[in-house]
N, C-alpha and C. Protein backbone atom coordinates (compact mmCIF):
# COMPACT_ATOMS: atom_id res chain seq x y z
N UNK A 1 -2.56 -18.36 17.95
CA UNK A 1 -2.85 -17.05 17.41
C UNK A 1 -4.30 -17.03 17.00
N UNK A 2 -5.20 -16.04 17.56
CA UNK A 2 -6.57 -15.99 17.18
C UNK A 2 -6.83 -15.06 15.94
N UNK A 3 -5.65 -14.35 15.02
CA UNK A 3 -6.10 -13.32 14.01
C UNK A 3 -6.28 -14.87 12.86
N UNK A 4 -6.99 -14.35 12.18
CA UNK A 4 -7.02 -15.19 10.77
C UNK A 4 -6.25 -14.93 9.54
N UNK A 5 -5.36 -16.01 9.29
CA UNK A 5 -4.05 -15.65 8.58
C UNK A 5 -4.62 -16.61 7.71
N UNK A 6 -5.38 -15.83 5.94
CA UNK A 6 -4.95 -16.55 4.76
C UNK A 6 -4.13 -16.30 3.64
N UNK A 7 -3.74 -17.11 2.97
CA UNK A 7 -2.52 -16.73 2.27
C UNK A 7 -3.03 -17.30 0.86
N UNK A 8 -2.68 -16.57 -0.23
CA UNK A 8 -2.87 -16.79 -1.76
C UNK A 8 -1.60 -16.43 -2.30
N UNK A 9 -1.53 -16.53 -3.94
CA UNK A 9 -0.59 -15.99 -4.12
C UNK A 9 0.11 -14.95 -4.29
N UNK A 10 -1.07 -13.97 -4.41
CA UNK A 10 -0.42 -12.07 -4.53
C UNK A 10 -0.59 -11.45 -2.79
N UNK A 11 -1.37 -12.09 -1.54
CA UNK A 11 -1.68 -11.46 -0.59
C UNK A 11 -1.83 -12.41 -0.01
N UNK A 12 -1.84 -11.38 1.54
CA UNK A 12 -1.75 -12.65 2.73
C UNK A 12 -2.72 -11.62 3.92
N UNK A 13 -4.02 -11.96 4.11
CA UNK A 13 -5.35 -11.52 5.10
C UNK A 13 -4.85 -11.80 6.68
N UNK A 14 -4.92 -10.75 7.24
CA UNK A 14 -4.40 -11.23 8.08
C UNK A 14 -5.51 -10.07 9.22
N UNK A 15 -6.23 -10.70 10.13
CA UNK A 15 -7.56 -10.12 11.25
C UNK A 15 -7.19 -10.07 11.89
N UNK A 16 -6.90 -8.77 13.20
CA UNK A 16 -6.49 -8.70 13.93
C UNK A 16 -7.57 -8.04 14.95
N UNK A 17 -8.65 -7.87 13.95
CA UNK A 17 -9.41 -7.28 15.67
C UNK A 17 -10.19 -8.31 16.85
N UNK A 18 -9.99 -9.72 16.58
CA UNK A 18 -10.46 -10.66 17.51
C UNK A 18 -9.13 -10.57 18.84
N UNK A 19 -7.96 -10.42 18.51
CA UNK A 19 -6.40 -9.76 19.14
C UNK A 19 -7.32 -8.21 19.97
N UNK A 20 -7.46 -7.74 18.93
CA UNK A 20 -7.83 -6.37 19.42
C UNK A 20 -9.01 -6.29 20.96
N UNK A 21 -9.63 -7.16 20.66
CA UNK A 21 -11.18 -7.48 21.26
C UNK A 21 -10.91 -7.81 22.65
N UNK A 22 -9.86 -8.80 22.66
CA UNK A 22 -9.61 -9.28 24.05
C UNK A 22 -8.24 -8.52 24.30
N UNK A 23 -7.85 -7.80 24.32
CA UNK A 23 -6.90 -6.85 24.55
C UNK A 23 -5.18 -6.79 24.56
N UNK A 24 -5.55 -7.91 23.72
CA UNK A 24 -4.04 -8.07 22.96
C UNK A 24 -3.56 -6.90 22.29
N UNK A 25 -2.35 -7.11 22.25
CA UNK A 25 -1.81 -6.04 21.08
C UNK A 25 -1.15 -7.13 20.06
N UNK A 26 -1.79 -6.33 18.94
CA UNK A 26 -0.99 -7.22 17.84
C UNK A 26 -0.06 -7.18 17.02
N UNK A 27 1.07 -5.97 17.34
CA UNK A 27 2.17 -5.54 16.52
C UNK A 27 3.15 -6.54 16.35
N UNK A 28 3.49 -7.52 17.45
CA UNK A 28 4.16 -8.23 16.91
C UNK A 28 4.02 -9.42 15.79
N UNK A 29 2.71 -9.98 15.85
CA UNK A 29 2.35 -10.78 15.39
C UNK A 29 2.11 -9.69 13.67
N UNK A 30 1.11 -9.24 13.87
CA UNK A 30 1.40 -8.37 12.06
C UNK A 30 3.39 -7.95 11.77
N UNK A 31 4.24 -7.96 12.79
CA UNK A 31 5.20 -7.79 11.96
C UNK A 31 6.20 -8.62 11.73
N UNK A 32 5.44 -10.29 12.46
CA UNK A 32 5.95 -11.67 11.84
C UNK A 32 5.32 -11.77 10.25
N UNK A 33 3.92 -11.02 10.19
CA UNK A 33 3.89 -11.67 8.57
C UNK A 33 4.60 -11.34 7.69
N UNK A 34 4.29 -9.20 7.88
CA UNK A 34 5.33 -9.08 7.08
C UNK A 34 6.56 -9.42 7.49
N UNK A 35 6.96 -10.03 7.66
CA UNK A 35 8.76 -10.69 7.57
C UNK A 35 8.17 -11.82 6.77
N UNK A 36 7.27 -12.35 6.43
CA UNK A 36 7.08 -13.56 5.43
C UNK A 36 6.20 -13.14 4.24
N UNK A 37 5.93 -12.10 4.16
CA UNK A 37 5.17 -12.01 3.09
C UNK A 37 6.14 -12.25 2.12
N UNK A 38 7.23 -11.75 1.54
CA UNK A 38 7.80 -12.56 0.01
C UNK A 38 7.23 -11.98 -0.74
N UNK A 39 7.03 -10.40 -0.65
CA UNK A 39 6.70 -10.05 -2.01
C UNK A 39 5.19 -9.71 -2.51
N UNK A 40 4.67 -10.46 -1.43
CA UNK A 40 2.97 -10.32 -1.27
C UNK A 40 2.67 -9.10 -0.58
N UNK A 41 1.15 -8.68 -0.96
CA UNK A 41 0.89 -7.67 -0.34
C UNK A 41 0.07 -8.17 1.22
N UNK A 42 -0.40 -7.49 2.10
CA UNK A 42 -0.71 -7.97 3.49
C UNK A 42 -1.75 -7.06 3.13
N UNK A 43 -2.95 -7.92 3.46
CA UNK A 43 -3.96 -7.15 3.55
C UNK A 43 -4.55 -7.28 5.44
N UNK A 44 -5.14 -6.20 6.12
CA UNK A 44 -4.94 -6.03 7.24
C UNK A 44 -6.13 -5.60 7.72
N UNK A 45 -7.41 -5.99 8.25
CA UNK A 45 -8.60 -6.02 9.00
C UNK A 45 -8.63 -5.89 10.48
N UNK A 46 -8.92 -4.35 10.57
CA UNK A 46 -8.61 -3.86 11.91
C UNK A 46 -9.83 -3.17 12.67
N UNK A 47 -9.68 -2.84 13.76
CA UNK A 47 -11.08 -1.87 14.47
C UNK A 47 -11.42 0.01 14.25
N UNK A 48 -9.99 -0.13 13.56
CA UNK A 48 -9.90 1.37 13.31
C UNK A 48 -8.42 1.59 12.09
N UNK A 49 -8.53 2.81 11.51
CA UNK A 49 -7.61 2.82 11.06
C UNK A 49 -6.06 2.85 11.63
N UNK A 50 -4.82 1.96 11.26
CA UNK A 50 -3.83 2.11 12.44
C UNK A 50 -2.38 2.92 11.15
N UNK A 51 -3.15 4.04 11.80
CA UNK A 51 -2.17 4.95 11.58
C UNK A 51 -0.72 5.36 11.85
N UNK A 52 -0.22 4.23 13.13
CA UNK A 52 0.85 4.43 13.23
C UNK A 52 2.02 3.04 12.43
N UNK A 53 1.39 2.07 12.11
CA UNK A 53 1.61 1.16 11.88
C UNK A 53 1.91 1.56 9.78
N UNK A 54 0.81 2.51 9.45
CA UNK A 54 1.14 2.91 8.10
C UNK A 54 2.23 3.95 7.67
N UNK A 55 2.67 4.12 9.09
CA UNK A 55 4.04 4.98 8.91
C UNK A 55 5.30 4.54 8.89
N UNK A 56 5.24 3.43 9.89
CA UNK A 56 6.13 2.10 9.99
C UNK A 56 6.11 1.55 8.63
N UNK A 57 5.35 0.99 8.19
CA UNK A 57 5.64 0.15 7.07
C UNK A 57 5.93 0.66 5.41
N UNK A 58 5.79 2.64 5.91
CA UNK A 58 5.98 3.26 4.39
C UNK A 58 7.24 3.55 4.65
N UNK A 59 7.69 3.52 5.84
CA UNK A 59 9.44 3.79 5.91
C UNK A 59 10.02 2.75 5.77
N UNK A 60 9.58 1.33 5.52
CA UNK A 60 10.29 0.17 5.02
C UNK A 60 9.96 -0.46 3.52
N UNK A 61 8.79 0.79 3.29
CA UNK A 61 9.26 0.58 1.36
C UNK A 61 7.41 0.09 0.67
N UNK A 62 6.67 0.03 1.85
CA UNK A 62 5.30 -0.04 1.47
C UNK A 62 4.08 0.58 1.09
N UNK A 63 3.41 0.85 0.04
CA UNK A 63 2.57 1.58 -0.37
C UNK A 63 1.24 1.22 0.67
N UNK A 64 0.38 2.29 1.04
CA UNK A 64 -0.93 1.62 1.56
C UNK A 64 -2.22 1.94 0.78
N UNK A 65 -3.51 1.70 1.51
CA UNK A 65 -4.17 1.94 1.29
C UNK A 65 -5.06 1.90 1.78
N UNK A 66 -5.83 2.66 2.72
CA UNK A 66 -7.09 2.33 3.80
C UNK A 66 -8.33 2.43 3.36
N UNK A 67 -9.16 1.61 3.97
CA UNK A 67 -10.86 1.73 3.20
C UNK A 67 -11.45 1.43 4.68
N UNK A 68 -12.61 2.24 4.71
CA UNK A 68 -13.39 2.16 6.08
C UNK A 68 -14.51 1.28 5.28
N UNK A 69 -14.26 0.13 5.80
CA UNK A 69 -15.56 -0.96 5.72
C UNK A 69 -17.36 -1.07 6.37
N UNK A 70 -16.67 -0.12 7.52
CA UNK A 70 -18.08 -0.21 8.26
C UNK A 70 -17.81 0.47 9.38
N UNK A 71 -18.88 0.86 10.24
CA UNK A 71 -18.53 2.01 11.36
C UNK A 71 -17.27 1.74 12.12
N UNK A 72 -16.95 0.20 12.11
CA UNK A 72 -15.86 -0.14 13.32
C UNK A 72 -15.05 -0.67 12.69
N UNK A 73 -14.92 -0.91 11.45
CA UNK A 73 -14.04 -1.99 11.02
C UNK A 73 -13.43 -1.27 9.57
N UNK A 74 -12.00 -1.50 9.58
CA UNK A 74 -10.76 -0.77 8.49
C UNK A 74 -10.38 -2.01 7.67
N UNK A 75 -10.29 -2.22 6.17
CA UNK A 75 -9.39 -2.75 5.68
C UNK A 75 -8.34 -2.17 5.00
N UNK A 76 -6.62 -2.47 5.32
CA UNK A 76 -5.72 -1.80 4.63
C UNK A 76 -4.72 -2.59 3.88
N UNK A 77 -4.83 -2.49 2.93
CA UNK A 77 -3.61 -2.97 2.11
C UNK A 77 -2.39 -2.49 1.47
N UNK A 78 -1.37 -2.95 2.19
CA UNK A 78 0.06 -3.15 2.55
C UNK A 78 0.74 -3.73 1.19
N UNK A 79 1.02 -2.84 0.06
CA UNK A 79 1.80 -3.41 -1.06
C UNK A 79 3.15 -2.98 -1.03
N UNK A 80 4.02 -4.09 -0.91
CA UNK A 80 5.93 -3.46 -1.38
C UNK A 80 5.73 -2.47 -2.23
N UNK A 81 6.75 -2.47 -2.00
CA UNK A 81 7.61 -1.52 -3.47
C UNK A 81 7.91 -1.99 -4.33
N UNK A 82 7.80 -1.86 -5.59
CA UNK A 82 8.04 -2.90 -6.74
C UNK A 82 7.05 -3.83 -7.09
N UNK A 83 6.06 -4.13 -6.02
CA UNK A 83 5.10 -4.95 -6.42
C UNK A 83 4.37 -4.51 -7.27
N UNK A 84 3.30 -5.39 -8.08
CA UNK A 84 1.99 -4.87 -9.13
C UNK A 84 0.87 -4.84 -7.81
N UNK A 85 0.27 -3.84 -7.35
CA UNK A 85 -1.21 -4.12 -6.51
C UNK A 85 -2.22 -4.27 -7.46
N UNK A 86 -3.33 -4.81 -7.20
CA UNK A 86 -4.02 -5.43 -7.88
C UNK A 86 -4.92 -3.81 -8.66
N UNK A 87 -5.06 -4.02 -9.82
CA UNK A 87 -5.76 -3.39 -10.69
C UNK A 87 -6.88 -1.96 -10.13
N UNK A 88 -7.54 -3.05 -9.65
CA UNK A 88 -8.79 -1.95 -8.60
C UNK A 88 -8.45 -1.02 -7.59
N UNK A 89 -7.30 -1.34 -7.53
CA UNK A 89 -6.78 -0.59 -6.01
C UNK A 89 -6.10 0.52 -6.07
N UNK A 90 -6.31 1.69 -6.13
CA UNK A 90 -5.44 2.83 -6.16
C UNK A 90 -4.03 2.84 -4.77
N UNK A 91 -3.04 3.29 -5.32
CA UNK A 91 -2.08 3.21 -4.88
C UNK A 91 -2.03 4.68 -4.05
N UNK A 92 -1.12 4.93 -3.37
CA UNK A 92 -0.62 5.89 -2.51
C UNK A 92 0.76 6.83 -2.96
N UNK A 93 0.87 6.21 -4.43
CA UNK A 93 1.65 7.30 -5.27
C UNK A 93 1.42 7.89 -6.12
N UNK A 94 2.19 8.72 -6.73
CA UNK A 94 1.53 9.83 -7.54
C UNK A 94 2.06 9.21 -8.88
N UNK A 95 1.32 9.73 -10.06
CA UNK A 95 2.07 9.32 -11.45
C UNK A 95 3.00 9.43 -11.48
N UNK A 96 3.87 9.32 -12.73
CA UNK A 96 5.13 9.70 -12.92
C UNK A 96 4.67 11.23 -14.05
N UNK A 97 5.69 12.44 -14.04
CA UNK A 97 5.29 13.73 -14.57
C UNK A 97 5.81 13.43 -16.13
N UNK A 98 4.70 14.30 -16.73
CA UNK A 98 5.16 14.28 -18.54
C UNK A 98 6.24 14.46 -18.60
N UNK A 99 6.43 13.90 -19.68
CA UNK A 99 8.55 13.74 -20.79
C UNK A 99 8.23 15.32 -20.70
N UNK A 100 8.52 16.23 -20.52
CA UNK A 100 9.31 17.28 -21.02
C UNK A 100 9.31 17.32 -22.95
N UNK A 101 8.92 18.56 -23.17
CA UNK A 101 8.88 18.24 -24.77
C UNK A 101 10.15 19.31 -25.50
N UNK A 102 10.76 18.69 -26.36
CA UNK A 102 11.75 19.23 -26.39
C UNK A 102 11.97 20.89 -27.48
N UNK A 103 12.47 21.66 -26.97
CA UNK A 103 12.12 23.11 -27.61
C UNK A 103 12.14 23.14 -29.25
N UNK A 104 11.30 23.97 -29.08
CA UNK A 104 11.29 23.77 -31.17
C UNK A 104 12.42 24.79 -31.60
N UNK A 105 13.24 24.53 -32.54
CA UNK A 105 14.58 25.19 -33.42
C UNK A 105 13.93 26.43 -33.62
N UNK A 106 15.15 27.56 -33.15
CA UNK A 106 14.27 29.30 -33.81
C UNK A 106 13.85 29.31 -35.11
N UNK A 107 12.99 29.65 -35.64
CA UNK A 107 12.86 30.03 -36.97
C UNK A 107 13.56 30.76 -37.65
N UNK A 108 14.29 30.35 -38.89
CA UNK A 108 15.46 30.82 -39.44
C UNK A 108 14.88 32.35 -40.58
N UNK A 109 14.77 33.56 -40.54
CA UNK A 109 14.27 34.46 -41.79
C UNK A 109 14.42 33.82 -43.04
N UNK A 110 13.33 34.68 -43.80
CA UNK A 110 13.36 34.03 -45.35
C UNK A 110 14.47 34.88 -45.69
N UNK A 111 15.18 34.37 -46.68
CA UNK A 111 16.16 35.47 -47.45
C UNK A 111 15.18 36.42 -48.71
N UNK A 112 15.65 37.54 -48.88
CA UNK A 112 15.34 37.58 -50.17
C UNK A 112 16.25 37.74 -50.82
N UNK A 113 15.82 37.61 -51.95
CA UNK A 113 16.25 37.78 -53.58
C UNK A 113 16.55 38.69 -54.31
């Protein structure tokens, strides 16, 4: 395998445009990692953004995130569901919406006297 696969403990780098270059396709091989990532996020160095591949992997429970590095070159990172992504990284979901505040009691008249 010519992509460069490193692995830490929150993510696993994985290059696929040297695959790309000589005219491989590399879907299978990116969807051996994720089958091993474990929870890690896959970070993914490509020639372009692969847009079909971020549709695939949000219908199996993955947040993304694409950044154009340079005229030719995409990095995207591939976080589960449930995972923490790292701090810096904006996610691909939305907050969660305010508590709802709960109605204030009618105001009761003064009596008089």
């Amino acid at each position: 395998m010519d992509a460069n696969n490193s692995t830490d403990d929150t993510e696993v780098l994985l290059d696929v445009r040297p695959m790309i270059a000589k005219g491989e396709e590399p879907f299978s091989t990116i969807m051996a990692t994720v089958a091993s990532l474990d929870g890690r996020s896959l970070v993914l160095l490509a020639p372009f953004e692969p847009t079909p591949l971020e549709g695939v992997l949000s219908a199996q429970g993955f947040t993304y995130q694409a950044e154009q590095i340079s005229e030719t070159d995409w990095r995207v990172r591939f976080t589960p569901s449930g995972a923490n992504p790292p701090a810096e990284t904006p996610t691909e979901t939305e907050p969660p919406a305010p508590e709802p505040r709960p109605a204030e009691p009618p105001a009761t008249p003064a009596e008089d006297s």
